[in-house]
N, C-alpha and C. Protein backbone atom coordinates (compact mmCIF):
# COMPACT_ATOMS: atom_id res chain seq x y z
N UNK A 1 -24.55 38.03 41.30
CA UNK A 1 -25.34 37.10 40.56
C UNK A 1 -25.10 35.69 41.08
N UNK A 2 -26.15 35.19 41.53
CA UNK A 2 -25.82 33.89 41.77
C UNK A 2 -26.17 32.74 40.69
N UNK A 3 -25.30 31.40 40.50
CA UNK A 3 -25.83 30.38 39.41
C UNK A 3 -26.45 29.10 40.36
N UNK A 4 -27.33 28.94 39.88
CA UNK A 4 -27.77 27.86 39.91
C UNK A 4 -27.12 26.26 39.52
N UNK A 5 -27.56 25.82 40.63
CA UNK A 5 -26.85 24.57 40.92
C UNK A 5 -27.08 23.35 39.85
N UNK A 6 -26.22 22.69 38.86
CA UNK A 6 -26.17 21.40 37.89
C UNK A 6 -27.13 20.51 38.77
N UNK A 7 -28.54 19.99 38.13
CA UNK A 7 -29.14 19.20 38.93
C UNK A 7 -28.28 17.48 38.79
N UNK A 8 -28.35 16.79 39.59
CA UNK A 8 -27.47 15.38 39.55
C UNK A 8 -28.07 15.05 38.11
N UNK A 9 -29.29 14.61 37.83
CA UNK A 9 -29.58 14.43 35.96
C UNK A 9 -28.69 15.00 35.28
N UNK A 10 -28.80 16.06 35.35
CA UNK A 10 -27.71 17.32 34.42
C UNK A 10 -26.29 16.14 34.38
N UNK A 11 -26.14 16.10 35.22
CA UNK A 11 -24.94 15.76 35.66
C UNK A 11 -24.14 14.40 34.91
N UNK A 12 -25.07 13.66 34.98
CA UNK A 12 -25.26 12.27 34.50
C UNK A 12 -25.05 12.50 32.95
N UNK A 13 -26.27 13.36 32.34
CA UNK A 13 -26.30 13.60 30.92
C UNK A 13 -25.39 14.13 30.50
N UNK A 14 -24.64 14.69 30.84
CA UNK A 14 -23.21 15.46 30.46
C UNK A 14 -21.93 14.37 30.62
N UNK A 15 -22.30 13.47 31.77
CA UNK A 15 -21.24 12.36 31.85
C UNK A 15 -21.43 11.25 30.48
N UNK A 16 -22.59 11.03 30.71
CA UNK A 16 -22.56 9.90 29.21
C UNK A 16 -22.20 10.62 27.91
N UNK A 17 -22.33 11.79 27.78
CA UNK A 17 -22.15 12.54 26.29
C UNK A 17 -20.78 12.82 26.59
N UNK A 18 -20.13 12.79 27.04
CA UNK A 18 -18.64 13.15 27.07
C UNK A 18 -18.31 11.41 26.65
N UNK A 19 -18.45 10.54 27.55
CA UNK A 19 -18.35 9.22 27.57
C UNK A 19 -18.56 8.86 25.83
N UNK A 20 -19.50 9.35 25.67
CA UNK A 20 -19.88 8.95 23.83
C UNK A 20 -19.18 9.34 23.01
N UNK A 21 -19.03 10.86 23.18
CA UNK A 21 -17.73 11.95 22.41
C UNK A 21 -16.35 10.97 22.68
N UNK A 22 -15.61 10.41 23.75
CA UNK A 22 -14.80 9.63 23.83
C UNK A 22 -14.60 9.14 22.75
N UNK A 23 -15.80 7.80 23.07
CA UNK A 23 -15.17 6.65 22.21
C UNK A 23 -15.54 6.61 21.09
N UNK A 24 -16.13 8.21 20.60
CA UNK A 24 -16.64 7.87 19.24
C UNK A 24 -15.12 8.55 18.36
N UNK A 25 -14.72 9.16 19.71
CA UNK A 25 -12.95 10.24 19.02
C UNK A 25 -11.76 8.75 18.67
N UNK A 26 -11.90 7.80 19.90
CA UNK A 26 -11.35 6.97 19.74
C UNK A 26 -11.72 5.68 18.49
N UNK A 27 -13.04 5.67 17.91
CA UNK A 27 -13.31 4.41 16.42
C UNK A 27 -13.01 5.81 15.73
N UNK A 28 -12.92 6.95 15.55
CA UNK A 28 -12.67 7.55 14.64
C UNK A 28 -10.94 7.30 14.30
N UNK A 29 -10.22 7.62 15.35
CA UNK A 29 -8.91 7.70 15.22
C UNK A 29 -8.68 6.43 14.48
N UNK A 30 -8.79 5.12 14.80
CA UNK A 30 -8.75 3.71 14.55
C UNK A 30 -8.91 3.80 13.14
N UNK A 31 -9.73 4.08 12.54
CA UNK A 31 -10.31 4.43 11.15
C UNK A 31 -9.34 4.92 10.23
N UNK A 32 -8.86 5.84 11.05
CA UNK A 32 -7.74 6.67 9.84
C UNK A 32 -6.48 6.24 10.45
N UNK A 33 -5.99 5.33 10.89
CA UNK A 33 -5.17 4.83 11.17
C UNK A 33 -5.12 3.70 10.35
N UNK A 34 -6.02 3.28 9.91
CA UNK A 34 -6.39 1.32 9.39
C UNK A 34 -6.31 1.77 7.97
N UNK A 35 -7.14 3.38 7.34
CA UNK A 35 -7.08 3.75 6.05
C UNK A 35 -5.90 4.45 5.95
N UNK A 36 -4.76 5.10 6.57
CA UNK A 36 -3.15 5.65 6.37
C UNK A 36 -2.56 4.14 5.78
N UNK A 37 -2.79 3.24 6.38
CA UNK A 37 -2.24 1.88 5.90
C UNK A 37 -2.69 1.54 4.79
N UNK A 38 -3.88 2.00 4.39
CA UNK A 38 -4.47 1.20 3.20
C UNK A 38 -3.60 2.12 2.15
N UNK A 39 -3.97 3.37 2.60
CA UNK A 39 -3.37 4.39 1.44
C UNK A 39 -1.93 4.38 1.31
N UNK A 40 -1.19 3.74 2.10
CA UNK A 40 0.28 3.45 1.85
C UNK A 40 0.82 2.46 1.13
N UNK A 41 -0.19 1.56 1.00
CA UNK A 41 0.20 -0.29 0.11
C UNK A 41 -0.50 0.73 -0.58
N UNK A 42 -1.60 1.47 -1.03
CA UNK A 42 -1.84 1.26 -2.30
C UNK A 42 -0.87 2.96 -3.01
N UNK A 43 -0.28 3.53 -2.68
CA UNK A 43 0.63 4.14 -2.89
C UNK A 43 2.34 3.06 -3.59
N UNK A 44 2.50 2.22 -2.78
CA UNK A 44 3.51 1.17 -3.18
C UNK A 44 3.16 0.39 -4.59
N UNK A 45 1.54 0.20 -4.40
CA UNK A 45 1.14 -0.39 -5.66
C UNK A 45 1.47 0.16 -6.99
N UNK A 46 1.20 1.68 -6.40
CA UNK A 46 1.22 2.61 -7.88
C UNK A 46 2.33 2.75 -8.28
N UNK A 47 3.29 2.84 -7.51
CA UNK A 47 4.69 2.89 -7.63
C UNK A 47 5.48 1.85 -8.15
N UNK A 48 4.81 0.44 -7.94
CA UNK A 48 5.30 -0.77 -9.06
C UNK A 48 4.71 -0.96 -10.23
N UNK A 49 3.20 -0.53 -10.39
CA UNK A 49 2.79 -0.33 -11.72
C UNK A 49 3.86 1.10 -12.56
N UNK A 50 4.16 1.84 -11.82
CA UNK A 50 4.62 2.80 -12.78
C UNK A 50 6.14 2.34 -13.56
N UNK A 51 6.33 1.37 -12.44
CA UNK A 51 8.17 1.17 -12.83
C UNK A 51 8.01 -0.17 -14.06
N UNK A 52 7.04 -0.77 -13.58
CA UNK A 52 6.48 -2.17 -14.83
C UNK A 52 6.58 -1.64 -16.12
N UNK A 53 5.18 -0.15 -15.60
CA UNK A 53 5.07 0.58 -16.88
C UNK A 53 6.48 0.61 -18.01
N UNK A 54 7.72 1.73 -17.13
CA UNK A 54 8.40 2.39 -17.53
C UNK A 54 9.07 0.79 -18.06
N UNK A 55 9.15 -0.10 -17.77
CA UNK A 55 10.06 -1.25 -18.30
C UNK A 55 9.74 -1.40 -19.39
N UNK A 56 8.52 -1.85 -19.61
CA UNK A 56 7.72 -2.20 -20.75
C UNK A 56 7.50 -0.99 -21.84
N UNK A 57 7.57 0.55 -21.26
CA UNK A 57 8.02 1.43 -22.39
C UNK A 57 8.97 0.80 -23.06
N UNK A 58 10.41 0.78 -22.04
CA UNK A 58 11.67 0.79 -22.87
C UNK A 58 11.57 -0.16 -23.88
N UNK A 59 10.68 -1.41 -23.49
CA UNK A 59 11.39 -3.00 -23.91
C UNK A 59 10.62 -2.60 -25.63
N UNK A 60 9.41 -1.79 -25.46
CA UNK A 60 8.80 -1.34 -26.93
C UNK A 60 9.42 -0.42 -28.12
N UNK A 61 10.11 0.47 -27.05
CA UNK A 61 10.61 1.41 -27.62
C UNK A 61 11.44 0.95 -28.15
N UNK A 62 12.54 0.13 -27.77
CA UNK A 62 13.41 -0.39 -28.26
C UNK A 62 13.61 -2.17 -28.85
N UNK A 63 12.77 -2.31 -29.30
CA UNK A 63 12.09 -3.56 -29.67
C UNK A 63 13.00 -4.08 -30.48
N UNK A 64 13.48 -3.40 -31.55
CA UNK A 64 13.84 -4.17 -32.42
C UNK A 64 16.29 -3.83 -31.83
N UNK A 65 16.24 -3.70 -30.83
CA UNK A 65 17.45 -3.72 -30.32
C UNK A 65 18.09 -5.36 -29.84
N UNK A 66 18.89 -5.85 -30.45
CA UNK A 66 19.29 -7.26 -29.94
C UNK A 66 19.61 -7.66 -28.88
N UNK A 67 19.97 -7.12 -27.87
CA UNK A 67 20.25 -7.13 -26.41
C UNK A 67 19.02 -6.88 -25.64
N UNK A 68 17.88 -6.01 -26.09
CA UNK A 68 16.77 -6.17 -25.05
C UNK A 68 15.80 -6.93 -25.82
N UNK A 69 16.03 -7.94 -27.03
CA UNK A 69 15.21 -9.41 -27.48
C UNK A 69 15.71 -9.89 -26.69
N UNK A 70 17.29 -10.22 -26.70
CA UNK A 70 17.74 -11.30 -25.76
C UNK A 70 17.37 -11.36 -24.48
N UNK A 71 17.51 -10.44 -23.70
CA UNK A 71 16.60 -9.90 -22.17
C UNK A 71 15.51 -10.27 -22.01
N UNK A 72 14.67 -10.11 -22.82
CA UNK A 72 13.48 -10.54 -22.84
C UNK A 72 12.91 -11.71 -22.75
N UNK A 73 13.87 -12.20 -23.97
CA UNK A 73 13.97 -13.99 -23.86
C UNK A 73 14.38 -14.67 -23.06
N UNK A 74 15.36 -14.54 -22.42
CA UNK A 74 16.36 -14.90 -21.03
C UNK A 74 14.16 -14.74 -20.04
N UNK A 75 14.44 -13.65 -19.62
CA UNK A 75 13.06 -13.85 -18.66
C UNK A 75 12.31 -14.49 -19.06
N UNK A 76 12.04 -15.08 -20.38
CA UNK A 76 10.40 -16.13 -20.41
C UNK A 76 11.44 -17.36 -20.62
N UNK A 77 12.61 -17.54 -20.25
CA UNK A 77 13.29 -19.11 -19.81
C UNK A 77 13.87 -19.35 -21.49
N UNK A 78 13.68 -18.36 -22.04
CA UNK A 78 14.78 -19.26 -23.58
C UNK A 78 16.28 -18.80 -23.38
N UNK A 79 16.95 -19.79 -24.45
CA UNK A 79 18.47 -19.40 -23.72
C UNK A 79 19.21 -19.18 -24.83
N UNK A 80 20.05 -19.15 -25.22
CA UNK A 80 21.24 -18.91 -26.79
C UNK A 80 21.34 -20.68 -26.89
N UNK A 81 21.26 -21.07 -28.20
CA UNK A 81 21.70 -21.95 -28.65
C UNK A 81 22.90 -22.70 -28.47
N UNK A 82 24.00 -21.62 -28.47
CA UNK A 82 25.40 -22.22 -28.09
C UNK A 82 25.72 -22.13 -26.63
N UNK A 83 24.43 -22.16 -25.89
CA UNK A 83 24.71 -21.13 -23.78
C UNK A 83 24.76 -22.82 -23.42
N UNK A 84 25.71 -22.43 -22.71
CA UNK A 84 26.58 -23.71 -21.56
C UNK A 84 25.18 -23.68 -20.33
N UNK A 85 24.61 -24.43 -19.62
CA UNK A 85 23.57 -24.79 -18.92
C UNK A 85 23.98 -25.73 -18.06
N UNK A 86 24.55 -24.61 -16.55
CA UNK A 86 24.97 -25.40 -15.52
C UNK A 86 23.77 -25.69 -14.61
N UNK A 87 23.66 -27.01 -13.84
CA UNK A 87 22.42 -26.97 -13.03
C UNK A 87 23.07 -27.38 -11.52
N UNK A 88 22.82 -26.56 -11.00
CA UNK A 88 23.20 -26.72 -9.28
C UNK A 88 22.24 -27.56 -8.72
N UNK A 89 23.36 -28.92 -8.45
CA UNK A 89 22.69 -30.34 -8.03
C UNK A 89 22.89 -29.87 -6.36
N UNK A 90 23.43 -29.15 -5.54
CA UNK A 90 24.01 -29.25 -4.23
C UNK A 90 22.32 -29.30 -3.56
N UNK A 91 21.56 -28.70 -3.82
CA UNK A 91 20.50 -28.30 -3.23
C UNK A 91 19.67 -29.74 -3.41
């Protein structure tokens, strides 16, 4: 059996469609490379909303506990009445 010979057209058309298949393999790869990143910050995100969450359980749950009022208060800048208030002038 003999085959018949790829005419040079043939030839050409098979070169640009490989050429296309290329670089369309290569914006594909790029793509899910740029969205692995996206999906990783927003993986980190979820992971600080959950721990916020879990804070803000406790601080409810235990609301009426005197040590996590005081905690609480300390973070929005109030201090104990009788608290000594050193201020570091070096800086």
């Amino acid at each position: 059996m003999r085959f018949k010979r790829a005419s040079f057209l043939t030839k050409i058309v098979v070169l640009v469609l490989l050429i296309y298949l290329a670089t369309s393999l290569l914006d594909l790869r790029g793509q899910i490379q740029s969205l692995q990143g996206e999906l990783s910050g927003k993986e980190q995100q979820v992971a600080d909303l959950r721990q916020e969450n879990e804070e803000k359980s406790y601080a409810i749950e235990n609301s009426d506990d005197p040590e996590v009022i005081e905690e609480v208060a300390r973070e929005k800048g109030y201090q104990d009445k009788n608290a000594v208030l050193y201020i570091d002038v070096a800086n």
